[in-house]
N, C-alpha and C. Protein backbone atom coordinates (compact mmCIF):
# COMPACT_ATOMS: atom_id res chain seq x y z
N UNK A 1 -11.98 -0.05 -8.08
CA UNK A 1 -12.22 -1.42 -7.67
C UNK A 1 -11.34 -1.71 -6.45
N UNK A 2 -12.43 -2.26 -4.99
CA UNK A 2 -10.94 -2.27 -4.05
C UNK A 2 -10.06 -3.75 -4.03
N UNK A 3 -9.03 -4.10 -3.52
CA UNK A 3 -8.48 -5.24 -2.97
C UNK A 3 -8.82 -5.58 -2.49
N UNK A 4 -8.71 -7.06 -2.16
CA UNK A 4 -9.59 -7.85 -0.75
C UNK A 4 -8.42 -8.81 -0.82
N UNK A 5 -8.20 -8.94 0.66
CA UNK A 5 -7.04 -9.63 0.94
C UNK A 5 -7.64 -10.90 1.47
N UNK A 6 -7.17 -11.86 1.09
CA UNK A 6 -7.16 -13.30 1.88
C UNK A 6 -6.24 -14.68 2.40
N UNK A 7 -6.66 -15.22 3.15
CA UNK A 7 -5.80 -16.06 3.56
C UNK A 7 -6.19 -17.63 3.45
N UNK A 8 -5.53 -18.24 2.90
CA UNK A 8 -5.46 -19.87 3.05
C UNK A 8 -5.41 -20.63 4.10
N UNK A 9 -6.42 -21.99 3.87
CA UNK A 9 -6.65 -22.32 5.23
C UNK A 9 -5.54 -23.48 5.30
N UNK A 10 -5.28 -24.06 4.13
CA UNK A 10 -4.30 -24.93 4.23
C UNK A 10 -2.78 -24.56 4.03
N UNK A 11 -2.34 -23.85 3.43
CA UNK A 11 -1.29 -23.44 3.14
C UNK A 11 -0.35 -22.01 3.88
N UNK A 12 -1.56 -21.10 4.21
CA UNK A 12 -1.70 -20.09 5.07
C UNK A 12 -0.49 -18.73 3.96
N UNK A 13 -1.20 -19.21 2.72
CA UNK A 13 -0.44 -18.29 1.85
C UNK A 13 -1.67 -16.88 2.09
N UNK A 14 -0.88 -15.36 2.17
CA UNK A 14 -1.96 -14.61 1.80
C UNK A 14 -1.68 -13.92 0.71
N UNK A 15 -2.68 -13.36 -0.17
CA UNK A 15 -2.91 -13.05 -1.23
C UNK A 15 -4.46 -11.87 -1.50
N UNK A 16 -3.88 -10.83 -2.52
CA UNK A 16 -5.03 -9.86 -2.55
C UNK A 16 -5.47 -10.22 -3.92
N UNK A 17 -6.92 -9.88 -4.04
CA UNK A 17 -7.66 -10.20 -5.19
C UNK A 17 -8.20 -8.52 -5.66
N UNK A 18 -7.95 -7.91 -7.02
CA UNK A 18 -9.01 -6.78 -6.79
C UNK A 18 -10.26 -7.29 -7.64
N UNK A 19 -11.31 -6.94 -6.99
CA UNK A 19 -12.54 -7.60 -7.31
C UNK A 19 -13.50 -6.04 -7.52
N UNK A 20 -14.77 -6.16 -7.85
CA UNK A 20 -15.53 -5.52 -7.86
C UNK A 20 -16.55 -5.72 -6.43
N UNK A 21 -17.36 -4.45 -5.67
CA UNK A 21 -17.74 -4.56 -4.62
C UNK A 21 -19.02 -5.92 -5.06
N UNK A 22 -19.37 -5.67 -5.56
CA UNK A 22 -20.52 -7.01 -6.45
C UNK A 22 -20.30 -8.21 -6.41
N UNK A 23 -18.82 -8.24 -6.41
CA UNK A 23 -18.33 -10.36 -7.30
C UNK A 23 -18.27 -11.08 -5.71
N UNK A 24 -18.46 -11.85 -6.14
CA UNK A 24 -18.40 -12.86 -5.02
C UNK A 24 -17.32 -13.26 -4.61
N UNK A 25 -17.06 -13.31 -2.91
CA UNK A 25 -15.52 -13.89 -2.44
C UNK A 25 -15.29 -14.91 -3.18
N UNK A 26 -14.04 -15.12 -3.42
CA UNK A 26 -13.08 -16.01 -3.78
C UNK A 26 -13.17 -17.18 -2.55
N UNK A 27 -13.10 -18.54 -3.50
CA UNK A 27 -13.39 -19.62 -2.67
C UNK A 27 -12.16 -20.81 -2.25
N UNK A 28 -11.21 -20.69 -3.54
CA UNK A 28 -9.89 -21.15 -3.24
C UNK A 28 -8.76 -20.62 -3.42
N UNK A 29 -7.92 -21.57 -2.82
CA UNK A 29 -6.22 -20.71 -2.97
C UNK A 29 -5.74 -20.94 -4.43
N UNK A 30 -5.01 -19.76 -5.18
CA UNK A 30 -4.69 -20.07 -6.81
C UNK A 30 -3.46 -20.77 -6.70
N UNK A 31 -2.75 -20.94 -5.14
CA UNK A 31 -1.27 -21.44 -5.08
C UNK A 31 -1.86 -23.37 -4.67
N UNK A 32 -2.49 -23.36 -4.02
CA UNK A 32 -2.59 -24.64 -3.51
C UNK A 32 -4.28 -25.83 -4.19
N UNK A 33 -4.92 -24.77 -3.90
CA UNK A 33 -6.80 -24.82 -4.25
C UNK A 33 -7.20 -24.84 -3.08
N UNK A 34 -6.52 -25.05 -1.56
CA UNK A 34 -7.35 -25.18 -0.68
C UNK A 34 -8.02 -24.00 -0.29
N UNK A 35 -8.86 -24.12 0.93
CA UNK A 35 -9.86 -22.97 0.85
C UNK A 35 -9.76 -21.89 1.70
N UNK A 36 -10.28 -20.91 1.30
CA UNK A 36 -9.56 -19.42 1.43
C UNK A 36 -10.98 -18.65 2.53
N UNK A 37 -10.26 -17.73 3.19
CA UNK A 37 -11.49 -16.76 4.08
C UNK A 37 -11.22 -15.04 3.62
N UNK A 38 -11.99 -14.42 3.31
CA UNK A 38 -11.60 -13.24 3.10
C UNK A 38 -11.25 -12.28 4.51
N UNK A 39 -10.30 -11.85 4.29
CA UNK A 39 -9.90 -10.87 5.65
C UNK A 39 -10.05 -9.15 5.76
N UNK A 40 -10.47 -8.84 7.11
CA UNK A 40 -10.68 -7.35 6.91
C UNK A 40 -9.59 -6.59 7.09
N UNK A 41 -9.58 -5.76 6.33
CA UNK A 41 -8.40 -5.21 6.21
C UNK A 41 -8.76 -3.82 6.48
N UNK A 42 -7.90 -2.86 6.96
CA UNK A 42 -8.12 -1.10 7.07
C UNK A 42 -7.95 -0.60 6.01
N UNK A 43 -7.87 -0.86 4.66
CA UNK A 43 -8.10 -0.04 3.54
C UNK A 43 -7.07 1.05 3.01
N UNK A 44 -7.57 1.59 1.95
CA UNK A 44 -6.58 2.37 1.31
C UNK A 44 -7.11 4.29 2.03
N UNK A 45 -7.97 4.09 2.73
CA UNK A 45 -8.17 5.40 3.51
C UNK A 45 -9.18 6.22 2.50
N UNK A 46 -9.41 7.70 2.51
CA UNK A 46 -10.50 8.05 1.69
C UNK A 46 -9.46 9.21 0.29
N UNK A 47 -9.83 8.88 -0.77
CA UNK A 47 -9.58 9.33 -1.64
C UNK A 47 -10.48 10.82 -2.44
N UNK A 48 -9.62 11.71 -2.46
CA UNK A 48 -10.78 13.04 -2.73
C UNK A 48 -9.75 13.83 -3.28
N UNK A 49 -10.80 14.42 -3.84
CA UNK A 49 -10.06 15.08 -5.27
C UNK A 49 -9.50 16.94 -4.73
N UNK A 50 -8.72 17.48 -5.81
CA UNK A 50 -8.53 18.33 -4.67
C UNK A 50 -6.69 18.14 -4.11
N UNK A 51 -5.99 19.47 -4.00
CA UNK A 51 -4.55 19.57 -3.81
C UNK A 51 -4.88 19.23 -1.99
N UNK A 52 -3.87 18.59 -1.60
CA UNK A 52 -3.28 18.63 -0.03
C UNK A 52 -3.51 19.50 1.24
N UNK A 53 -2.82 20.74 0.65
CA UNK A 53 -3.58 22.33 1.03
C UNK A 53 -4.85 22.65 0.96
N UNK A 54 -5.39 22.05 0.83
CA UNK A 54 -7.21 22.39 1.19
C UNK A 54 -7.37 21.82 2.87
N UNK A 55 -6.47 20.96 3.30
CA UNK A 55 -6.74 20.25 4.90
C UNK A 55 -5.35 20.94 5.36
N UNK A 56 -4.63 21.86 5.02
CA UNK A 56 -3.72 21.90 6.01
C UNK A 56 -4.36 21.90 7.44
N UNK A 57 -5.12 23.26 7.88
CA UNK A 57 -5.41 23.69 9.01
C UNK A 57 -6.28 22.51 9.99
N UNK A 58 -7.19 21.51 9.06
CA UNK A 58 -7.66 20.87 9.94
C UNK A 58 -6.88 19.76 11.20
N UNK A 59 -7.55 19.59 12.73
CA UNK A 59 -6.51 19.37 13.43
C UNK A 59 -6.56 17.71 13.07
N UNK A 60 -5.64 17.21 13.72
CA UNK A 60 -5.05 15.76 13.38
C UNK A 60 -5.81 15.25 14.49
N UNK A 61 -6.08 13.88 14.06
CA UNK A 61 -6.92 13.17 14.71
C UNK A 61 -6.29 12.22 15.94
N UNK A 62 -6.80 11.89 16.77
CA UNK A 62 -6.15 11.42 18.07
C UNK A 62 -6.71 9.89 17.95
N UNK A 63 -5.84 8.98 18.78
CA UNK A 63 -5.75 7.77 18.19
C UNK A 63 -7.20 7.10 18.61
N UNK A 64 -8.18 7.77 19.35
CA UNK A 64 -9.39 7.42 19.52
C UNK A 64 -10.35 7.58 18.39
N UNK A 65 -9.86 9.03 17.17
CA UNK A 65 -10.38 8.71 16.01
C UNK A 65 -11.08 9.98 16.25
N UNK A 66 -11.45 10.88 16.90
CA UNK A 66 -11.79 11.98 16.99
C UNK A 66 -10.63 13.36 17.07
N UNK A 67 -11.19 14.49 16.79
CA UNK A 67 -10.06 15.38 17.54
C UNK A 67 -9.60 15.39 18.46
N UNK A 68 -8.08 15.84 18.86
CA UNK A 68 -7.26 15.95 19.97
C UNK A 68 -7.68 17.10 20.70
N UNK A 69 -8.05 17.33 21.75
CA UNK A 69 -7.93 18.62 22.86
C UNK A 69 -6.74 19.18 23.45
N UNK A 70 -5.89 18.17 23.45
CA UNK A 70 -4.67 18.77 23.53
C UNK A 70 -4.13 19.93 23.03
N UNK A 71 -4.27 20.32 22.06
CA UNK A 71 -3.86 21.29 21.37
C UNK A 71 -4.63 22.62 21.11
N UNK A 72 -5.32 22.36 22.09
CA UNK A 72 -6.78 23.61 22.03
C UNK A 72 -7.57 23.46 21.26
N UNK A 73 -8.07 21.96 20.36
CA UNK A 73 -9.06 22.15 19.17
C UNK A 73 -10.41 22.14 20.09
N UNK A 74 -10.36 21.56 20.82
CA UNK A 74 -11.93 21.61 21.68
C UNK A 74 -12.73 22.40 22.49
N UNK A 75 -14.10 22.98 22.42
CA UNK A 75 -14.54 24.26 23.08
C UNK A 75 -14.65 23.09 24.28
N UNK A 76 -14.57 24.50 25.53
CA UNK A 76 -14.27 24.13 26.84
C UNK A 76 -16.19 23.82 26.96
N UNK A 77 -16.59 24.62 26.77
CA UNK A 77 -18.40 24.61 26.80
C UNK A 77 -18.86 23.08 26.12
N UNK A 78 -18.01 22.51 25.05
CA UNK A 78 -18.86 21.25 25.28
C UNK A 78 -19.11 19.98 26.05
N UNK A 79 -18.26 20.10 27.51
CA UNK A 79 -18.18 19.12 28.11
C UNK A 79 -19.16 19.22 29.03
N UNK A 80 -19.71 20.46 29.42
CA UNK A 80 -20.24 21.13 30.70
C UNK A 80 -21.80 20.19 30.39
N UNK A 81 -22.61 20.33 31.22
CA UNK A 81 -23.54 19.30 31.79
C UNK A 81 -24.16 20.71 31.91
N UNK A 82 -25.51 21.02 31.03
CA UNK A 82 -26.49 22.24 31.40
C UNK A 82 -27.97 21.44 31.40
């Protein structure tokens, strides 16, 4: 079940709810009652079963979110224009 974080519009308290992907946002604050917006948040990342050492070798991702070339992970042939 994930968290869903939110924030108050009057009070500007924030607070996580864990909900089911199904239930419906939450509509007020439990500290005040005023009314609440759900916020996006980056998550708890991907969960998979399986020891650590199964990804050593894969390369680390570059802050664009793809592989780094830096480090030689990239064939030189895929940039080329044929």
């Amino acid at each position: 079940m994930p968290a869903y974080e939110y924030l108050c519009n009057s009070c500007a308290k924030r607070f996580e709810k864990r909900q089911k992907m199904s239930d419906a946002a939450l509509l007020e604050c439990p500290a005040c009652g005023g009314p609440v917006k759900r916020l996006i948040s980056g998550g708890a990342g991907a969960i998979t079963k399986g020891t650590s050492h199964q990804h050593a070798d894969a390369m680390p991702p570059c802050a664009s979110g793809g592989a780094c070339c830096g480090g030689g992970g990239c064939d030189p042939g895929m940039f080329s224009k044929n």
